[in-house]
Protein backbone atom coordinates (compact mmCIF):
# COMPACT_ATOMS: atom_id res chain seq x y z
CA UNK A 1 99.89 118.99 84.01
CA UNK A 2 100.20 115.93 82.08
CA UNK A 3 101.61 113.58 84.97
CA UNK A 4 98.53 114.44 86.71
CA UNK A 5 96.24 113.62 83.47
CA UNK A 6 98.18 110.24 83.06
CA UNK A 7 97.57 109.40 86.73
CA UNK A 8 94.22 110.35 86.74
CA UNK A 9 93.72 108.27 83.58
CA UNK A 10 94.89 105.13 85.13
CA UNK A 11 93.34 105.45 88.24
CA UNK A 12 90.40 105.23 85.58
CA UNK A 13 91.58 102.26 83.95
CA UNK A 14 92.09 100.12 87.51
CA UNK A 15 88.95 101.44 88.61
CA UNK A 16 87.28 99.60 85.34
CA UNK A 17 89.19 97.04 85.82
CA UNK A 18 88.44 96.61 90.04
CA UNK A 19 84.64 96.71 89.10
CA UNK A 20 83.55 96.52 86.32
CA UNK A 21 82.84 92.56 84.35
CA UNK A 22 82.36 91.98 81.34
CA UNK A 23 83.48 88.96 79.51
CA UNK A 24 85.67 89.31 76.00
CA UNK A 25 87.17 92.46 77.45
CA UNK A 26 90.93 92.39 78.37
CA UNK A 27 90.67 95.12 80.94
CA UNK A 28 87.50 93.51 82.78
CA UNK A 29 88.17 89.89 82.22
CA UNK A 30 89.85 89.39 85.28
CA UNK A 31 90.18 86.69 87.98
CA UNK A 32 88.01 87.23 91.30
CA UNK A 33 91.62 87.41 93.36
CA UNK A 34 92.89 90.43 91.08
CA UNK A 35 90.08 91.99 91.01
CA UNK A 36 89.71 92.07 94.79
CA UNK A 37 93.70 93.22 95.17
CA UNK A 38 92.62 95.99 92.69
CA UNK A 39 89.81 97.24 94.82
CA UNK A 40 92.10 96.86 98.22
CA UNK A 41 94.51 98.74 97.03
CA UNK A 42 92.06 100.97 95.29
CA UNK A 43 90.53 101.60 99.11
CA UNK A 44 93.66 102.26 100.62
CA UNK A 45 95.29 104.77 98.11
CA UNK A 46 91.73 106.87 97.64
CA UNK A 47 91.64 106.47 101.88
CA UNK A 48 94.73 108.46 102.01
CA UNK A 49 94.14 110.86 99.38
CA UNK A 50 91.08 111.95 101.67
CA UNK A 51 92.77 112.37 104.51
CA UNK A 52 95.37 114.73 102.55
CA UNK A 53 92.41 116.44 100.46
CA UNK A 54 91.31 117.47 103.83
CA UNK A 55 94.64 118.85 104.82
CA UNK A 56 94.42 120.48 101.61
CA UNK A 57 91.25 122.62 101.29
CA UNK A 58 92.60 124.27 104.90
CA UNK A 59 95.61 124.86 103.20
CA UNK A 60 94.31 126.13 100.24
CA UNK A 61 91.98 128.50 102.39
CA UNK A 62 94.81 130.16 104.05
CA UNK A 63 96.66 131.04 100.11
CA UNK A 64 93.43 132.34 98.80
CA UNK A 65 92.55 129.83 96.72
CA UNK A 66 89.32 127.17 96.10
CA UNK A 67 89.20 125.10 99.21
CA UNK A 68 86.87 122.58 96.80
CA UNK A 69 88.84 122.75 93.98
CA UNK A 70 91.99 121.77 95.70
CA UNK A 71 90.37 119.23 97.65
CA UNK A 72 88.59 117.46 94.60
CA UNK A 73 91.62 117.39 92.65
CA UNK A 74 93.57 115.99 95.86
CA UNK A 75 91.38 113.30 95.83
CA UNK A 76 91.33 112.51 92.63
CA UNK A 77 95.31 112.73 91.76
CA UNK A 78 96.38 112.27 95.62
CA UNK A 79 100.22 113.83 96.44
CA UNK A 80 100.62 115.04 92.98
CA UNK A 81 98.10 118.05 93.32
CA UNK A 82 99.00 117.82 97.17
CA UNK A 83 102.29 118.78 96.65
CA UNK A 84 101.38 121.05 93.87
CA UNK A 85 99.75 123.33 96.20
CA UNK A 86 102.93 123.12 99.07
């Protein structure tokens, strides 16, 4: 639904702004120290959304449903889709 758009949107918009540079831009204008906390905390939030992706194509398998699909959108979105399928 639209929570999960929103989150998937920003997840977007830190990614740009963990790695991408380019000078004049707001977003990717950023200090060397912010821009390394974005891409720690980046590598620890995707970390655990592949551990629970993983959880989730099993899970998935046993209601019938797209083992990929679930696990790609687990990744992507983390506990929203996660819980979604519970």
């Amino acid at each position: 639904g639209p929570l999960q758009v929103g989150h998937f949107i920003g997840s977007l918009a830190i990614i740009l702004m963990a790695f991408v540079e380019y000078p004049g831009f707001p977003l990717t204008n950023l200090p060397t120290p912010l821009r390394d906390c974005f891409q720690g905390g980046l590598g620890t939030i995707y970390a655990v959304n592949v551990v629970m992706a993983i959880i989730a194509t099993f899970k998935a398998g046993e209601r019938g449903q797209s083992p990929l699909l679930w696990g790609v959108k687990t990744v992507a979105v983390g506990g929203l889709a996660y819980d979604q399928l519970s």
